[in-house]
Protein backbone atom coordinates (compact mmCIF):
# COMPACT_ATOMS: atom_id res chain seq x y z
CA UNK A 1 -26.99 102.93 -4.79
CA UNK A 2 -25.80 106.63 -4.69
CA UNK A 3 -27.78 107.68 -1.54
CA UNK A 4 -24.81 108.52 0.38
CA UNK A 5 -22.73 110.90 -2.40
CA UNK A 6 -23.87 114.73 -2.04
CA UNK A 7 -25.66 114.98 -5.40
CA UNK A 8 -28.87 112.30 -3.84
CA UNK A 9 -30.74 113.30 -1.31
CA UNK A 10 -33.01 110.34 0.87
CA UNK A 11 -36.34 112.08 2.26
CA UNK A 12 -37.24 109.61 5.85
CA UNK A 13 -39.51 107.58 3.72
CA UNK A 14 -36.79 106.23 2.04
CA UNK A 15 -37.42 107.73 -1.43
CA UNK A 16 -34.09 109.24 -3.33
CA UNK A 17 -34.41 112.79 -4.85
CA UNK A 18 -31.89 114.33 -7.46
CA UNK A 19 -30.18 117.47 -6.08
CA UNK A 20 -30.62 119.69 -9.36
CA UNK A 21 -27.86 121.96 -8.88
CA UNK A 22 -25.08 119.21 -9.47
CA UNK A 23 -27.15 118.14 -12.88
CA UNK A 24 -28.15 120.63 -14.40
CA UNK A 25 -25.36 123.15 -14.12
CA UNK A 26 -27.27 125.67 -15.95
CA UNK A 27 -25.10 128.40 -14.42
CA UNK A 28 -21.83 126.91 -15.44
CA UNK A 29 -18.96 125.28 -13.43
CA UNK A 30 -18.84 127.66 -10.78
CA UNK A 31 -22.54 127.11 -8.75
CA UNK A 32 -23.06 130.29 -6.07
CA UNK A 33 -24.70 133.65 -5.75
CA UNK A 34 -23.77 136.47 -7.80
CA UNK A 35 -23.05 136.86 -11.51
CA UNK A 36 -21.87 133.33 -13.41
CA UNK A 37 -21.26 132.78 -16.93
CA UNK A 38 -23.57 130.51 -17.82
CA UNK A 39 -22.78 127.39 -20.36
CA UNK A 40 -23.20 126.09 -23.86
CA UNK A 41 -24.04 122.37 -24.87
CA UNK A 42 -23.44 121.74 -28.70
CA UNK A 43 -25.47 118.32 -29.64
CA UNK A 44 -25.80 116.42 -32.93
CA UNK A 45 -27.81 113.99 -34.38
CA UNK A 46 -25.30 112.12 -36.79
CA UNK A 47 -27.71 110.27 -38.35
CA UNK A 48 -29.95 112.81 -39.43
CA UNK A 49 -27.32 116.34 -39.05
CA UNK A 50 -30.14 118.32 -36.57
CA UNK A 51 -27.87 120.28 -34.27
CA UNK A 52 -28.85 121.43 -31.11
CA UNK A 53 -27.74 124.29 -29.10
CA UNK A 54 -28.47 124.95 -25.27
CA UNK A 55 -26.89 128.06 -23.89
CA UNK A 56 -28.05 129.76 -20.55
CA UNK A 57 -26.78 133.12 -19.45
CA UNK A 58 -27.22 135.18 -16.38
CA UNK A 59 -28.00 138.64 -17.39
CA UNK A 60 -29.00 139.88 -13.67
CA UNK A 61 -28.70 138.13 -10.78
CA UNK A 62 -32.02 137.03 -9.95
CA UNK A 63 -32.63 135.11 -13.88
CA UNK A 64 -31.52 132.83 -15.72
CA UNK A 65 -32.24 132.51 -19.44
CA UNK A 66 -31.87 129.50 -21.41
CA UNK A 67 -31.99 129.49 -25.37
CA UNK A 68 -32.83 126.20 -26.75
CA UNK A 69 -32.14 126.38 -30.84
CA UNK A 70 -32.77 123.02 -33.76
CA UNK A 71 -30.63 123.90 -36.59
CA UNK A 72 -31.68 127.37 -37.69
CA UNK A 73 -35.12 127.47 -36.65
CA UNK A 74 -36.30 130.15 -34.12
CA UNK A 75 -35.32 129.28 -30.85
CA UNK A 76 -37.40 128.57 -27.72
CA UNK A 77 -36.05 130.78 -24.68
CA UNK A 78 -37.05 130.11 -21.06
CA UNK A 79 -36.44 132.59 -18.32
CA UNK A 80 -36.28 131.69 -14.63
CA UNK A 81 -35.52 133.40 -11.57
CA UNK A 82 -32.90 132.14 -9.38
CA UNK A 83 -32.83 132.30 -5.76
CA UNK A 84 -29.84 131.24 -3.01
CA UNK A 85 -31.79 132.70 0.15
CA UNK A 86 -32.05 128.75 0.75
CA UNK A 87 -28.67 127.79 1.07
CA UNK A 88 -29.20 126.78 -2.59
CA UNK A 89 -29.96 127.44 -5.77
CA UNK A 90 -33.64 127.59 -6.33
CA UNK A 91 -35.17 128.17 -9.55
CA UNK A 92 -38.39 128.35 -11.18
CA UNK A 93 -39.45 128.71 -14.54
CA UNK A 94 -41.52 132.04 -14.95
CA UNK A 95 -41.90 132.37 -18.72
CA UNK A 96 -41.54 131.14 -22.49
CA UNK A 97 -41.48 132.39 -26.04
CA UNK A 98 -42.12 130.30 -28.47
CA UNK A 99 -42.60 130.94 -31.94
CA UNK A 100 -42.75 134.61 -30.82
CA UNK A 101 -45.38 134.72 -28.02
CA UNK A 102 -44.51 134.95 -24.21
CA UNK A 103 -46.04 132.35 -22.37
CA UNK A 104 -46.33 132.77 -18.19
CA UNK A 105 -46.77 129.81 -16.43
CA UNK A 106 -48.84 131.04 -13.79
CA UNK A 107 -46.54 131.96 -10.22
CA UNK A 108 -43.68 130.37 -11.70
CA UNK A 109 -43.15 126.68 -12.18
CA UNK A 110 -40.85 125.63 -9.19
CA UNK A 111 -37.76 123.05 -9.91
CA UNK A 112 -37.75 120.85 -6.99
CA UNK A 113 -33.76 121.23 -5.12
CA UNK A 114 -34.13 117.02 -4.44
CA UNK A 115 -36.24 115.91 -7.46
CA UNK A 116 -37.49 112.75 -6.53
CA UNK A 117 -38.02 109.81 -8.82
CA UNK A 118 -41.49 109.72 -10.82
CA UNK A 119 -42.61 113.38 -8.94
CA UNK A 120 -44.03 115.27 -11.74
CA UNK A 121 -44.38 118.88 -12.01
CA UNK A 122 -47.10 121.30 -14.05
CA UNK A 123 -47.98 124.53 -14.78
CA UNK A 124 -50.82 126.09 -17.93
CA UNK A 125 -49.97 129.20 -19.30
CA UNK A 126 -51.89 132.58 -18.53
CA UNK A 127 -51.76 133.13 -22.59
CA UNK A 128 -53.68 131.37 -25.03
CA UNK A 129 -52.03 130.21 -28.07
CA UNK A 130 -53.23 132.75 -31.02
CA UNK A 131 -54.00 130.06 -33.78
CA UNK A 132 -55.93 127.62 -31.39
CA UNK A 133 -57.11 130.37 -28.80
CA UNK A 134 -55.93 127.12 -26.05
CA UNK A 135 -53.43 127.50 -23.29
CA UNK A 136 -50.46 125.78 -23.09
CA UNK A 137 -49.55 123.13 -20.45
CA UNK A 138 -45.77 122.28 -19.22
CA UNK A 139 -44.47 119.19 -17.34
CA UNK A 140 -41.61 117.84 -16.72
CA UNK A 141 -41.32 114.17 -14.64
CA UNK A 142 -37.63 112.81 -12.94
CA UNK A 143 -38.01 109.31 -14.57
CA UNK A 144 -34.86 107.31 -13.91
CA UNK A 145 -31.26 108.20 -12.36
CA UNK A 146 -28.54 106.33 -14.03
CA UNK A 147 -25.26 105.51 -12.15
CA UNK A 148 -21.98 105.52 -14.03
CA UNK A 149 -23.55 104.42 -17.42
CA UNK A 150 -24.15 107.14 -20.04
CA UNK A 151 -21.44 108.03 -22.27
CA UNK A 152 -20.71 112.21 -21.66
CA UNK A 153 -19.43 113.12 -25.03
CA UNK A 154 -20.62 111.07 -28.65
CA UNK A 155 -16.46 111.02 -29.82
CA UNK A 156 -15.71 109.24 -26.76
CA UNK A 157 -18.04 106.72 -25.66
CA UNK A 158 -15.43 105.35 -23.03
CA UNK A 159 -16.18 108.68 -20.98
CA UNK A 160 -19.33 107.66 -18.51
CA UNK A 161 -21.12 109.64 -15.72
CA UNK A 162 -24.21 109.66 -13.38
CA UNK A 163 -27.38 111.05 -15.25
CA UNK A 164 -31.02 111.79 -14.57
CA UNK A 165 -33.39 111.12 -17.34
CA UNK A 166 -36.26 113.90 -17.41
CA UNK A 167 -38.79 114.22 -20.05
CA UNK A 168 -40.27 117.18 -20.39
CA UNK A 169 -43.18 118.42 -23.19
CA UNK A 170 -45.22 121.40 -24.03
CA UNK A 171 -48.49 120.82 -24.68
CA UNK A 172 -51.87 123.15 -26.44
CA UNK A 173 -54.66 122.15 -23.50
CA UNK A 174 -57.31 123.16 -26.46
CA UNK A 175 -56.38 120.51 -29.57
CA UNK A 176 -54.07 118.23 -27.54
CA UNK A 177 -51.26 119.33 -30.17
CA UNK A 178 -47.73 118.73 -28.45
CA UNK A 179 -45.38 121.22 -29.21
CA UNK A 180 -42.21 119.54 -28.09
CA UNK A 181 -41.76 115.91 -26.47
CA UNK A 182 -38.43 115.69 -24.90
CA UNK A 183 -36.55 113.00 -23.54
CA UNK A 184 -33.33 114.46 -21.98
CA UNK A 185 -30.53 113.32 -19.92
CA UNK A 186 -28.70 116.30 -17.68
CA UNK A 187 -24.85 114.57 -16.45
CA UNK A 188 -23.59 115.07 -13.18
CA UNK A 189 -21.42 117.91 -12.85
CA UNK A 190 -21.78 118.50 -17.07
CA UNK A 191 -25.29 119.43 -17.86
CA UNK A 192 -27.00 118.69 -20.95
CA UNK A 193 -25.45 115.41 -22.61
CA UNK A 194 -28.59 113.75 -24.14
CA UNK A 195 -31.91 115.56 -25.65
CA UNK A 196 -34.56 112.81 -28.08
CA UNK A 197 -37.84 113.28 -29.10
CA UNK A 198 -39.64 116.23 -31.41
CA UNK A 199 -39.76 119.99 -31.41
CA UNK A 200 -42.57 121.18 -33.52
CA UNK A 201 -42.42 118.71 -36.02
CA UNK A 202 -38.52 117.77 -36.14
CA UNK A 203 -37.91 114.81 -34.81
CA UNK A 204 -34.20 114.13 -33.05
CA UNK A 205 -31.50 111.97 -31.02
CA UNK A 206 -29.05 114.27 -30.12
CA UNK A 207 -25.91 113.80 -28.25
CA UNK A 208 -23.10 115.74 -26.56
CA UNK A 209 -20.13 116.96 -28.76
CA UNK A 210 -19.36 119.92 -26.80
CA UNK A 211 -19.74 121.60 -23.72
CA UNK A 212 -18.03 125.03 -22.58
CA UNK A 213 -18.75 127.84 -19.71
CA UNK A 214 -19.33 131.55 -21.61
C-alpha cells in the first residue's frame, strides 16, 4: 500500500496510522514552528448551493483557530493549541462555540500524530448545553485511507490525491440530539477537499472549489 511514503506510519503490529500533519494542513503550506498563515477551503454543494467555508488562522503561536461557516449561518469555531516540542506538530482541540456558548472538552482532546485506522477519539464537554441542561460529546474516528482516488478540486475531476476519510459529530449526551454528523475527507498535502452529512439541521455534499494559504 502506502506504508513506505512519509505521510503512513506502520506501528510493529503491523497496523498503518495517518501522519496528520501532511492531511490536514491546517496551518497552510508551510508546516513548522512559529507564526504560519493558516488556509481557506471554499466548498459547494452544486446540487443544493450550501457553501462551505473552512479557514484556520494562527493568531499566537501556541493556537490554532478554525472557523467552520454553512452559507450565512453562525459559524462553529474550534480552538486548539499547537505544540512542536515533539519534533512535530501536535495539536489538541481545547474548546468550541457553537451557537454562542464555549464548550471545553475536558484537558483537551488530543489529535493522534499517526492516526490509525478505526482508532476513535472522545471527549464531553465541561458545559452543559443551556436549552437541554446535557453536555456535549465529540468524536472523531480515522475510517478509511484512500490511495490516489479522490478527485482534489469539483472543476477538475481528472486531478486525484491520497485522502483519509474521518467522520466526526457533536453530540447532546442528555436527548441524544446530534448537532453535526460529518463525513469529511482531508487530501494529502491540500487539506479539506470533501465535507457530507448535517450541521444543525442542513444537510450537505460539499466539495472542493478552492483552496488558498492567508
Amino acid at each position: 500500500m502506502a506504508n513506505q511514503t512519509a505521510h503512513i506510519a506502520t506501528a510493529p503490529d503491523g497496523s498503518q496510522g495517518a501522519m496528520t500533519d501532511f492531511y490536514l494542513c491546517l496551518e497552510g503550506q508551510h508546516s513548522g514552528p512559529g507564526m504560519k498563515p493558516g488556509r481557506t477551503w471554499r466548498l459547494i454543494d452544486e446540487s443544493t448551493g450550501v457553501t462551505c467555508i473552512c479557514k484556520s488562522s494562527i493568531p499566537v503561536e501556541n493556537e490554532l483557530h478554525v472557523r467552520v461557516w454553512i452559507n450565512d449561518d453562525q459559524p462553529i469555531e474550534h480552538i486548539f493549541s499547537r505544540d512542536y516540542s515533539t519534533g512535530s506538530l501536535a495539536l489538541e482541540l481545547k474548546t468550541s462555540l457553537i451557537d454562542g456558548v464555549t464548550y471545553t472538552w475536558g484537558t483537551g482532546l488530543e489529535i493522534p500524530l499517526a492516526w490509525s485506522l478505526r482508532e476513535k477519539i472522545e471527549a464531553t464537554s465541561l458545559e452543559k448545553e443551556p436549552s437541554s441542561g446535557g453536555r456535549l460529546k465529540f468524536s472523531a474516528i480515522f475510517q478509511k485511507f484512500v490511495e490516489d482516488k479522490v478527485a482534489i478540486l469539483n472543476d477538475d475531476p481528472r486531478k486525484k490525491t491520497s485522502a483519509i476519510q474521518i467522520e466526526a459529530k457533536i453530540e447532546n449526551v442528555r436527548t441524544g440530539i446530534k448537532v453535526y454528523e460529518l463525513h469529511t475527507y482531508f487530501g494529502l498535502g491540500i487539506g479539506l477537499i470533501r465535507v457530507g452529512g448535517h450541521m444543525w439541521a442542513k444537510q450537505f455534499n460539499c466539495h472542493l472549489h478552492e483552496v488558498s494559504d492567508n
